[in-house]
Structure formats: structure tokens, C-alpha cells
C-alpha atoms as a PDB file:
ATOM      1  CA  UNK A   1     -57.999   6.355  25.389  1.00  0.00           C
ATOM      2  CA  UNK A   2     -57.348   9.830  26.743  1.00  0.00           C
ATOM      3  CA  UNK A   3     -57.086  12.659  24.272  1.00  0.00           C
ATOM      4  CA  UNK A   4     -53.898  13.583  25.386  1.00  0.00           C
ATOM      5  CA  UNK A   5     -52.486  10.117  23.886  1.00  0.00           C
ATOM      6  CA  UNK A   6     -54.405  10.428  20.957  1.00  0.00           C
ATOM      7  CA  UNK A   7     -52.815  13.472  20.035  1.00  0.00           C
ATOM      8  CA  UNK A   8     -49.397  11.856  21.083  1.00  0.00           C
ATOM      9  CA  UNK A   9     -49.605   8.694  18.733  1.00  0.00           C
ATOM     10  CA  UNK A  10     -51.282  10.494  15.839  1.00  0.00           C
ATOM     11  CA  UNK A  11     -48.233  13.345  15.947  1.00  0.00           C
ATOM     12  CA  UNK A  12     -46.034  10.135  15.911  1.00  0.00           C
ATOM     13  CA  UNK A  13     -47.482   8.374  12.876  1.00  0.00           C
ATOM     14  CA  UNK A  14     -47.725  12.013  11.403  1.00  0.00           C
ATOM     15  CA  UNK A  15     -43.966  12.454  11.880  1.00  0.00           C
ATOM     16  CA  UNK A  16     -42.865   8.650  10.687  1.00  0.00           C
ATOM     17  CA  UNK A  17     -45.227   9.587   7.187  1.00  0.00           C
ATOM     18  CA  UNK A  18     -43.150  12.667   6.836  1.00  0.00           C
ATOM     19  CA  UNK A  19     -39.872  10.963   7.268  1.00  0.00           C
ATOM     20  CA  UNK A  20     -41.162   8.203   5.255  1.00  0.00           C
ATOM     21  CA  UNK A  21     -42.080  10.759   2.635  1.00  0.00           C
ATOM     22  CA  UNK A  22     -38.698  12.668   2.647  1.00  0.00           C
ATOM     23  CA  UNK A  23     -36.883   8.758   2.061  1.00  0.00           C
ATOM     24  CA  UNK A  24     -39.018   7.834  -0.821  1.00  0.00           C
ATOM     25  CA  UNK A  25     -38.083  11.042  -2.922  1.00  0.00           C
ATOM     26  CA  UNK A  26     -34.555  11.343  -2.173  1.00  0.00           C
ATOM     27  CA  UNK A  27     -33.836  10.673  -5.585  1.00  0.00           C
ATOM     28  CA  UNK A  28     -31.179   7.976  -7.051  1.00  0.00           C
ATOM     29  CA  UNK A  29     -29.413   6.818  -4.407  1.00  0.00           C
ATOM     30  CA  UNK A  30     -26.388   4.953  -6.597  1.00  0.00           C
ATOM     31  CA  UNK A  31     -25.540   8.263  -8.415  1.00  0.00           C
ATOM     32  CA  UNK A  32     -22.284   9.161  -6.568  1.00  0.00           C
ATOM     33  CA  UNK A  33     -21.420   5.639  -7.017  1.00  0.00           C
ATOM     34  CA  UNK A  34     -21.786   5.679 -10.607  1.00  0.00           C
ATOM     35  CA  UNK A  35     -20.251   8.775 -10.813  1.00  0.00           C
ATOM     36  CA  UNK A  36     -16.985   7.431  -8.737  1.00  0.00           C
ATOM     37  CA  UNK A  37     -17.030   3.758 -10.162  1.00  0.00           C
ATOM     38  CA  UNK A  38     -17.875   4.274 -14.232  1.00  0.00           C
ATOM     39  CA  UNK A  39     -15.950   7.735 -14.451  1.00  0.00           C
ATOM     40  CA  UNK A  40     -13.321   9.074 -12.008  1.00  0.00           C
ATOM     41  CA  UNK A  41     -11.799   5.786 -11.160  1.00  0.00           C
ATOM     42  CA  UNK A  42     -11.536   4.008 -14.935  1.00  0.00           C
ATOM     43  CA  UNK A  43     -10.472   8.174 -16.584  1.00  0.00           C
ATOM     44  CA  UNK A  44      -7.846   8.047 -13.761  1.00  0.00           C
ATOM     45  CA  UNK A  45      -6.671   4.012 -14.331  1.00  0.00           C
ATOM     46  CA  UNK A  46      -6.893   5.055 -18.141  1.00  0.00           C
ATOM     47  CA  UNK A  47      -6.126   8.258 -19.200  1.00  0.00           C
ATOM     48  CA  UNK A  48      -4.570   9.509 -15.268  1.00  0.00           C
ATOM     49  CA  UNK A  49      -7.768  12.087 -15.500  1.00  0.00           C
ATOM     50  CA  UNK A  50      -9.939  11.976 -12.739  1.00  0.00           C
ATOM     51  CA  UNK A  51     -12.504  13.708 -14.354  1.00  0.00           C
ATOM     52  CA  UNK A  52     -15.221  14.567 -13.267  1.00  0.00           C
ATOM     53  CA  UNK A  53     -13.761  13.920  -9.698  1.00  0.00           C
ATOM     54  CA  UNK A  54     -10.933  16.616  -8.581  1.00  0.00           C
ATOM     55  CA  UNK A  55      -8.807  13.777  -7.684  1.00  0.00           C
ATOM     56  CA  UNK A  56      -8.719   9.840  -7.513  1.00  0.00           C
ATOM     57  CA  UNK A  57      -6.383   8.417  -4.755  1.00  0.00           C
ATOM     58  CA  UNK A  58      -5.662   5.337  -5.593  1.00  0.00           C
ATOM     59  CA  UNK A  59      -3.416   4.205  -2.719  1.00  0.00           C
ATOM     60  CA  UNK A  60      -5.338   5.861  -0.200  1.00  0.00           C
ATOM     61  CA  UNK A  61      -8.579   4.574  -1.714  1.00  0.00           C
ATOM     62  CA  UNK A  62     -10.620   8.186  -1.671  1.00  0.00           C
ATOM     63  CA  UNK A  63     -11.753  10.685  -4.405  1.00  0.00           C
ATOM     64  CA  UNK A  64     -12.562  14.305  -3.902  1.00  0.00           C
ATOM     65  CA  UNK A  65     -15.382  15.523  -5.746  1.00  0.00           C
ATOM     66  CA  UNK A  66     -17.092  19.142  -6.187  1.00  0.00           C
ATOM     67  CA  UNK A  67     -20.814  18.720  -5.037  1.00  0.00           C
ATOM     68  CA  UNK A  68     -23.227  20.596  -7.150  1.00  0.00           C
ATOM     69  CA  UNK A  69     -24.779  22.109  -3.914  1.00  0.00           C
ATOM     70  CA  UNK A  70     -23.170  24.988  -3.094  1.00  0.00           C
ATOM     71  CA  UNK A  71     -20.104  26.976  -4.536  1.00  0.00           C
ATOM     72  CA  UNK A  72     -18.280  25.800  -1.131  1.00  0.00           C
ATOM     73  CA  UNK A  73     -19.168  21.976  -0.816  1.00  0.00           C
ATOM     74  CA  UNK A  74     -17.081  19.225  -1.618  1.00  0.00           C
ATOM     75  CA  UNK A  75     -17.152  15.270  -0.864  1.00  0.00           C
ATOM     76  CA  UNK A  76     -14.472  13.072  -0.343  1.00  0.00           C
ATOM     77  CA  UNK A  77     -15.694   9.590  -1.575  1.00  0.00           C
ATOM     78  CA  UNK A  78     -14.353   5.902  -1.013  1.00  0.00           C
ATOM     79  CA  UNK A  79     -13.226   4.207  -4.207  1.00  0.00           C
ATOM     80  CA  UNK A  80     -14.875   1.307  -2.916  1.00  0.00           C
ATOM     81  CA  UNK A  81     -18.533   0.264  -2.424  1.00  0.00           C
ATOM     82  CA  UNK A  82     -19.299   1.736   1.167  1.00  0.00           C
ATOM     83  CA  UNK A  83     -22.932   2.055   1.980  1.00  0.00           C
ATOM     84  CA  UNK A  84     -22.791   4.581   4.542  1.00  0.00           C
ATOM     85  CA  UNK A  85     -22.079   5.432   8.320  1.00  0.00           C
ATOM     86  CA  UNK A  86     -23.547   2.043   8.894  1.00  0.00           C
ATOM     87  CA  UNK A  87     -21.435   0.128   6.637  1.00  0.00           C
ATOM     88  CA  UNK A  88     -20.102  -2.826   9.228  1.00  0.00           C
ATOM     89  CA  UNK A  89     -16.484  -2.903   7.060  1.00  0.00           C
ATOM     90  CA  UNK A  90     -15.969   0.811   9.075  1.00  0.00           C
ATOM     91  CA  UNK A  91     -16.012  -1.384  12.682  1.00  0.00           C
ATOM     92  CA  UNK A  92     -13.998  -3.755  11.522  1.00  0.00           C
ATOM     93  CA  UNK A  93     -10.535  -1.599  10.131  1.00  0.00           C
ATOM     94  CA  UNK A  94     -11.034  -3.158   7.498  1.00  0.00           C
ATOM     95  CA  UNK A  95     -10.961   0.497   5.224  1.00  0.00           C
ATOM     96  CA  UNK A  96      -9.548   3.813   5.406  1.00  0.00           C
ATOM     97  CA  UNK A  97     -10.109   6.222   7.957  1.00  0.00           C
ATOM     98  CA  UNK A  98     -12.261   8.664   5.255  1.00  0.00           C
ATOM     99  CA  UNK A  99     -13.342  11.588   8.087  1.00  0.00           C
ATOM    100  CA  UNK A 100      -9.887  11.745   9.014  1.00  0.00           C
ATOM    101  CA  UNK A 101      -9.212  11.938   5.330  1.00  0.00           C
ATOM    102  CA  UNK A 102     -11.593  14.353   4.497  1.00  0.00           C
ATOM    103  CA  UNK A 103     -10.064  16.845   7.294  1.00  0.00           C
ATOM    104  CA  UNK A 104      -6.789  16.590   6.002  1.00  0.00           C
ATOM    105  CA  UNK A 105      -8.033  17.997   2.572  1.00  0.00           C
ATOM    106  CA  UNK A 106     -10.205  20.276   4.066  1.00  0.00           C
ATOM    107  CA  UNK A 107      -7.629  23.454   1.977  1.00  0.00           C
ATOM    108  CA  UNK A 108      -9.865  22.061  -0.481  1.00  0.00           C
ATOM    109  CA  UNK A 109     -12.394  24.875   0.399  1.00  0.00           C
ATOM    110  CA  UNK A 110      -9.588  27.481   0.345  1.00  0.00           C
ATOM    111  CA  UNK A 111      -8.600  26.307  -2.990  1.00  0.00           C
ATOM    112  CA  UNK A 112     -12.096  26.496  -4.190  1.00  0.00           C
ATOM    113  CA  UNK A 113     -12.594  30.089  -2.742  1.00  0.00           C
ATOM    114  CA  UNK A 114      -9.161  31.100  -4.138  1.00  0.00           C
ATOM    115  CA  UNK A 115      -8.496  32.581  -0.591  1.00  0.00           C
ATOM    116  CA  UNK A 116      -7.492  30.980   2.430  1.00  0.00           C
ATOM    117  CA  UNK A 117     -10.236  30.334   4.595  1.00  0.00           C
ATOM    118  CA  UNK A 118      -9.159  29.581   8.642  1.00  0.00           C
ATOM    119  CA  UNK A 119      -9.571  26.113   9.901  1.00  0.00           C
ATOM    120  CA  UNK A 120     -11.765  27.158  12.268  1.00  0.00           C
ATOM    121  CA  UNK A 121     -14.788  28.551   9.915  1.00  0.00           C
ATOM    122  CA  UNK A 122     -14.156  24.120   8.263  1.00  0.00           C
ATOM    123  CA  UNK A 123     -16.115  21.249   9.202  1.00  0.00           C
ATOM    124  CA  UNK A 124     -16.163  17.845   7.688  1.00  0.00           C
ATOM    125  CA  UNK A 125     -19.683  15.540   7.940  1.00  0.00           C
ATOM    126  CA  UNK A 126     -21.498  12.622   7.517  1.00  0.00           C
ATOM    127  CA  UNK A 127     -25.224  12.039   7.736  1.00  0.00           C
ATOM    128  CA  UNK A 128     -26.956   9.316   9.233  1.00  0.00           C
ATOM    129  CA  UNK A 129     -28.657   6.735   6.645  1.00  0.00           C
ATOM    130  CA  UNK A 130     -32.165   8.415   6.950  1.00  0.00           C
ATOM    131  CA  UNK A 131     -30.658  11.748   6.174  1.00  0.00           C
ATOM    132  CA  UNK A 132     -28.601  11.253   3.261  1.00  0.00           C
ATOM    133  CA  UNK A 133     -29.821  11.476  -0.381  1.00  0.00           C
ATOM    134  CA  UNK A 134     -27.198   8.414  -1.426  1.00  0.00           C
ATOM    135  CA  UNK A 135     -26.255   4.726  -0.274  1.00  0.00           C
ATOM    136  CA  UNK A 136     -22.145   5.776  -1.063  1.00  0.00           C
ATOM    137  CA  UNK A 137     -20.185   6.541   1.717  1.00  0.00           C
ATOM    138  CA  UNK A 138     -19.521  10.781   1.446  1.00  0.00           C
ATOM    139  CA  UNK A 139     -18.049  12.741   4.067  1.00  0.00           C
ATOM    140  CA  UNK A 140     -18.901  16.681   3.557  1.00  0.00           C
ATOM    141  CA  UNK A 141     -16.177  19.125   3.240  1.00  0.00           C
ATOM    142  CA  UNK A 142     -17.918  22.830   4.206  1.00  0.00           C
ATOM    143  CA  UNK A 143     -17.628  25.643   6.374  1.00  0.00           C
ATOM    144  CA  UNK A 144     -19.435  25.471   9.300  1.00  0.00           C
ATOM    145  CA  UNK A 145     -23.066  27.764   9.765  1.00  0.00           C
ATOM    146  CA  UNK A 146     -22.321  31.193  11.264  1.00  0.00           C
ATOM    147  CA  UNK A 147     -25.119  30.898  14.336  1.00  0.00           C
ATOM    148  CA  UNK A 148     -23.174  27.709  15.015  1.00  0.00           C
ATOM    149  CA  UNK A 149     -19.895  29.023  15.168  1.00  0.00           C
ATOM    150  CA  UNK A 150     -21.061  31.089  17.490  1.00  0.00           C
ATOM    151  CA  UNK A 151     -22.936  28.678  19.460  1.00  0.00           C
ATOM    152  CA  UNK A 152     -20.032  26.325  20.097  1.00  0.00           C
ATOM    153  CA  UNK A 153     -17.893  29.201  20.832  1.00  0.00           C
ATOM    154  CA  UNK A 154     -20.022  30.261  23.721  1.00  0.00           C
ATOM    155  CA  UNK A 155     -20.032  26.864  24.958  1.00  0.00           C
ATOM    156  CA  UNK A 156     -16.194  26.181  24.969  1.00  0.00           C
ATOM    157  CA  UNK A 157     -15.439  26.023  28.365  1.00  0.00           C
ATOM    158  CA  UNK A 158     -17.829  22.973  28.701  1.00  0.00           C
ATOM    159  CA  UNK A 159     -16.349  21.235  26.510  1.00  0.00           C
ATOM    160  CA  UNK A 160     -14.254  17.732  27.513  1.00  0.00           C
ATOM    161  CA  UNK A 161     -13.586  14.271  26.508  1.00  0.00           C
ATOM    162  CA  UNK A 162     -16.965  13.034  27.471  1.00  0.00           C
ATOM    163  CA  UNK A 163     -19.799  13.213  25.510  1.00  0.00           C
ATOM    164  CA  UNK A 164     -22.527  16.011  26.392  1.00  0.00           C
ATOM    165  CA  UNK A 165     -25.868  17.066  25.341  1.00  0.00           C
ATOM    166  CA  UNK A 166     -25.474  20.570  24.622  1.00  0.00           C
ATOM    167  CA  UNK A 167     -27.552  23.061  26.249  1.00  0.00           C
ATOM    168  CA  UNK A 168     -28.678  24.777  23.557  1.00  0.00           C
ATOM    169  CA  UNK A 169     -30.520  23.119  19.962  1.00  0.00           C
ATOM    170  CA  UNK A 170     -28.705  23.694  16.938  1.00  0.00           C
ATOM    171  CA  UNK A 171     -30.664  24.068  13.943  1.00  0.00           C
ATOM    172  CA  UNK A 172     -33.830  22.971  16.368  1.00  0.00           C
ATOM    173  CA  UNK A 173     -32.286  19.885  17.017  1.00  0.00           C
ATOM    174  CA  UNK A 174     -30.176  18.236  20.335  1.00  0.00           C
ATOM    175  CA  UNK A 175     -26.599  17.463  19.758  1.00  0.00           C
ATOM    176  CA  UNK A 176     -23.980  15.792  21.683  1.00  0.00           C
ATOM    177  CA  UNK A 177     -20.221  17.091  21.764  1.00  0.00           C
ATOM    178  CA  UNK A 178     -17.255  16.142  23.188  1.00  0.00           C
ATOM    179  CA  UNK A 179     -13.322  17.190  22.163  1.00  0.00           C
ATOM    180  CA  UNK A 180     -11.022  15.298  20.586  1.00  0.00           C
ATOM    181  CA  UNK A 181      -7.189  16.129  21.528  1.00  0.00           C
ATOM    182  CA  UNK A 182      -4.928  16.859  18.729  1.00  0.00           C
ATOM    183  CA  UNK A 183      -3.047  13.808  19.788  1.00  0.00           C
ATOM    184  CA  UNK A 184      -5.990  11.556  19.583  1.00  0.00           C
ATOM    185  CA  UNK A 185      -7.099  13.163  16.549  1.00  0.00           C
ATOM    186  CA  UNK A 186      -4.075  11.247  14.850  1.00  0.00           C
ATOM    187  CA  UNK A 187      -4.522   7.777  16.352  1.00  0.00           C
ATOM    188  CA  UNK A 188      -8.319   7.289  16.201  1.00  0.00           C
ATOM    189  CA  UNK A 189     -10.576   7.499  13.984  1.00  0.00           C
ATOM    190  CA  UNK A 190     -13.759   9.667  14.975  1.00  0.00           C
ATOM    191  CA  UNK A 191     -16.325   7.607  13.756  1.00  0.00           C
ATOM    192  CA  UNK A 192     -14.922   4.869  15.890  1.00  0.00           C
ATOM    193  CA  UNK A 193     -15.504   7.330  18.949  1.00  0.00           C
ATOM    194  CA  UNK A 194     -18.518   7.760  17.911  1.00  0.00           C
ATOM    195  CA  UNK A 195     -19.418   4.264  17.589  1.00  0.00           C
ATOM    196  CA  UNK A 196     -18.295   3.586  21.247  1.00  0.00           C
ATOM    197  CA  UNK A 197     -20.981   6.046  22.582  1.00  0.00           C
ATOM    198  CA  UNK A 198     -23.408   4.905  19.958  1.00  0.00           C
ATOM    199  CA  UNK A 199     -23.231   1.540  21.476  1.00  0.00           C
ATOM    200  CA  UNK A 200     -23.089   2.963  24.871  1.00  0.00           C
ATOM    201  CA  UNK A 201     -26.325   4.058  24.166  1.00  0.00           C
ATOM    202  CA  UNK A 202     -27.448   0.734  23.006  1.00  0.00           C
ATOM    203  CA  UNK A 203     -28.479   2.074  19.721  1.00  0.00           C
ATOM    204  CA  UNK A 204     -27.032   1.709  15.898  1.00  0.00           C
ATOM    205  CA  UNK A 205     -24.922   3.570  13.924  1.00  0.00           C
ATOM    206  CA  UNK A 206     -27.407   3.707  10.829  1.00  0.00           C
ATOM    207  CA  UNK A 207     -29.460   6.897  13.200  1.00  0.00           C
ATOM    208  CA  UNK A 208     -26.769   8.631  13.503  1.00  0.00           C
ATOM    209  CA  UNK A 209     -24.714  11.844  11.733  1.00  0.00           C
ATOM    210  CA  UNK A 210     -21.451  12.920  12.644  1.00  0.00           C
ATOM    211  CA  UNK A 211     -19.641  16.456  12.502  1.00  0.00           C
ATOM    212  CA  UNK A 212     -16.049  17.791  13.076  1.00  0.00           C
ATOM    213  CA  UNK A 213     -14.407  20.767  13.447  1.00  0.00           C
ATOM    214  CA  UNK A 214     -11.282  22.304  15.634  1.00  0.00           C
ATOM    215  CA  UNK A 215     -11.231  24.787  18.194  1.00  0.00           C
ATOM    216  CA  UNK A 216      -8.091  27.113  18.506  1.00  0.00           C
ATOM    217  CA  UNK A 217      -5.873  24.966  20.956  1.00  0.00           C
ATOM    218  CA  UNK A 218      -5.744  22.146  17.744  1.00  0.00           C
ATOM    219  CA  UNK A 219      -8.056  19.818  19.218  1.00  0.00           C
ATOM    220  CA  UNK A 220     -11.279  19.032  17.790  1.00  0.00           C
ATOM    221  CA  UNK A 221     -14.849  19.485  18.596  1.00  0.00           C
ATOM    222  CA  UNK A 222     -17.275  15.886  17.398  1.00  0.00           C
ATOM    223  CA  UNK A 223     -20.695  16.702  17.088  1.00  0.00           C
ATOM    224  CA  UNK A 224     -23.463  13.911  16.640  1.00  0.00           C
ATOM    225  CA  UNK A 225     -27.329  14.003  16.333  1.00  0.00           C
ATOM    226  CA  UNK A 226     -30.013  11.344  15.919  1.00  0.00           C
ATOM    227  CA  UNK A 227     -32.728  10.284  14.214  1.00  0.00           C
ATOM    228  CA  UNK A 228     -36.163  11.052  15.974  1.00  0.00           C
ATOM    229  CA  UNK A 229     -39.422  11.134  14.676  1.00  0.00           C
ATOM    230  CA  UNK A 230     -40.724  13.205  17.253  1.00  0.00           C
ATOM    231  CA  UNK A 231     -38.103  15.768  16.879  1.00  0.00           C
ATOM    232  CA  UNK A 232     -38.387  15.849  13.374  1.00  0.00           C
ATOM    233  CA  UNK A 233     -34.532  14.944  12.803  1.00  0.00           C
ATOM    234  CA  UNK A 234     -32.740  12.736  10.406  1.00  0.00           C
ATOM    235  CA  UNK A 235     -29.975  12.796  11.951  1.00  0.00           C
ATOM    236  CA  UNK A 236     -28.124  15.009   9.186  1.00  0.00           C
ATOM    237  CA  UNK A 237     -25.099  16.787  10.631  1.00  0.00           C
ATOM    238  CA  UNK A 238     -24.093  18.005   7.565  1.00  0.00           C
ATOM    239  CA  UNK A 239     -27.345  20.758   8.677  1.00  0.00           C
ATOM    240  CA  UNK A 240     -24.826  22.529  10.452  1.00  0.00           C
ATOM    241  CA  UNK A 241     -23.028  22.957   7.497  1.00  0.00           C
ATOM    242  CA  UNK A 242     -22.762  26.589   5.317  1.00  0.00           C
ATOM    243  CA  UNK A 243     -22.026  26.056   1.501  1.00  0.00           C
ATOM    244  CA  UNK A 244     -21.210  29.881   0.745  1.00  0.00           C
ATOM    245  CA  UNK A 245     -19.130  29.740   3.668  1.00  0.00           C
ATOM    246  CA  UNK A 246     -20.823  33.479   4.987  1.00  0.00           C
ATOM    247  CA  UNK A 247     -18.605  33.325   7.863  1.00  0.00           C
ATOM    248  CA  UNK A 248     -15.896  34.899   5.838  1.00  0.00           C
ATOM    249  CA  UNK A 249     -17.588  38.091   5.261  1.00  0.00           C
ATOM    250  CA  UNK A 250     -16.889  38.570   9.293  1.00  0.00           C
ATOM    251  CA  UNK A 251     -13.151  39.003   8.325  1.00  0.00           C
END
């Protein structure tokens, strides 16, 4: 066997024992659901607290909750048991459209910050399975990362309905981006667009993370990246994601 391979396949296995690694010691993976399922939900149904959650939406099937990471970082979490971005009840519409939900509350932030922050600095996530710390559904309510503010500004005018790799790496890694109309924004749910190009690419929706955030005509950027050992990604949109929101000190 040539060198050249050598060093190829051992980088490989090197990567897959460092992804490996970074699984193992993620910690408890049922905490948020404990937290949502044994305290928000039964203080709300009981007492019409959501404590420790910020709120419990019953109807709509959601709580918001204040993530310890970060002074600007909330979740919004299903009320019911949702694995993840893989979870096949999401491709069936069979449950609530929870990144569309999680935009709509994205004043959270503002709230939090006691000052309004502009839409444009907000981004909601959700991680791929390999690059999320818990197996409950949580979409991330943050600001977006100044150098990738910037970044997507500069490549606005590329922008259209059809997926793209981007030029240019964020955070070292290779995303694809298309817009979203305001229109469409309404009527579909993004991680249903995303699972049409996922499957386009004949892969699952377990490697991949999903971002969104607007532009200043109303409609919507999606971001997605992918798990890859070789690039050392797992697949973690939320990456892209600032939780002291420093893009309001350029105001």
C-alpha cells in the first residue's frame, strides 16, 4: 500500500476516534427532557408555573427555556418526546412546525437583553444528531456570529431558491444556502426543505444541522452543514451561533 493511502486511512480512523470521543462524553443526553417532562410541563398543568421553563405552550405543544450557555441563548423545546432532527414523526406532519416556532419567538433575545436587538443580528438552529449534547428535540434561539454576518452579507447577491455550496467556509466548515421567500417562509416548514435536498443527496437527516436567519427584503437565508469525518464537522449549525450577541456593540 502506498504511503500516501496510509496516511489517508489512518487520518480517517484518527478523525472517526475523535468524533467517537466527543459522542461518548457529551454528557446526559435525557436532561432537557427531564427538565421539560418532570418540571415545566406538570408546574404549568399544576400550579400554571412553568418554572424552570420561561413558558409552557400547551396548545402549540413547545416550551421556551433559558440555556445555561450563554447570557443570549435560549431553546424552544417540544412538549413531546422528539429525538432530534432525525425524528421520522417531523416527515410525517405529524407535529408542530418547532423552527418556525422558534423564529416567531425569536424577541425572546430582545427581552433577555432588555433592548431590542434587529432581526437581522437572530438566528434560530438545530444540530445534527452527532453534534448535539441531547436526544430532545431543541431548536437554538441566538444571534448570529459577527464574521458570519458579514460573510453572508458579502455573498447576498448569490443567493436564490436553490441550494449552493458557499464559496467561502464558515467556521472552517462548507455550508449550503439557499433563500426562503417571506411567502414560503409561512407555508413550509424549513426543515422539510431541508429534507428534500437531504434526500436529493441521497443521504439522512440524522448528519445534518440546520440554521435560519432573514436578510433585509423579509425573506430568509437556510443554512445546512454535514457531518464529515474528514472535515472534522458534526454537523452543528448552531457553531454559527454568538451567545453574547457581540454584534450589537456595532450599533
Amino acid at each position: 500500500m502506498k504511503r500516501g493511502a496510509v496516511f489517508t486511512i489512518s487520518g480517517v480512523l484518527l478523525c472517526g476516534l475523535l468524533l467517537a470521543a466527543a459522542w461518548k462524553w457529551r454528557g446526559n443526553p435525557d436532561a432537557l427532557w427531564h427538565i421539560v417532562s418532570q418540571q415545566c410541563v406538570p408546574d404549568q398543568q399544576q400550579r400554571q408555573n412553568p418554572s424552570p421553563c420561561l413558558t409552557v405552550d400547551l396548545d402549540r405543544g413547545y416550551t421556551l427555556f433559558k440555556d445555561q450557555n450563554g447570557p443570549l441563548h435560549d431553546l424552544l423545546i417540544p412538549v413531546d418526546k422528539v429525538s432530534g432532527i432525525e425524528d421520522p414523526a417531523l416527515g410525517r406532519h405529524l407535529l408542530p412546525h418547532y423552527f418556525a416556532q422558534a423564529w416567531r419567538h425569536r424577541s425572546i433575545l430582545s427581552e433577555g437583553l432588555k433592548r431590542p436587538i434587529p432581526d437581522q443580528f437572530v438566528s434560530v438552529a438545530i444540530n445534527s444528531r452527532y453534534g448535539r449534547s441531547e436526544n430532545q428535540l431543541h431548536v437554538h434561539i441566538a444571534c448570529l456570529r459577527p464574521d458570519v454576518f458579514t460573510a453572508l452579507n458579502q455573498q447576498a447577491n448569490t443567493l436564490d431558491d436553490q441550494w449552493r455550496l458557499l464559496p467561502t467556509r464558515l467556521k472552517g466548515h462548507l455550508y449550503a444556502a439557499r433563500i426562503l421567500s417571506a411567502a414560503d417562509a409561512d407555508a413550509l416548514d424549513p426543515l422539510e426543505v431541508l429534507r428534500e435536498y437531504v434526500d436529493a443527496q441521497a443521504d439522512v437527516m440524522s448528519n445534518y444541522g440546520l440554521l435560519m436567519t432573514p436578510r433585509a427584503d423579509g425573506s430568509l437565508v437556510l443554512l445546512t452543514t454535514h457531518l464529515s469525518l474528514t472535515g472534522l464537522n458534526l454537523g452543528s449549525a448552531g457553531e454559527l451561533q454568538d451567545y453574547r450577541c457581540d454584534l450589537m456593540n456595532q450599533l
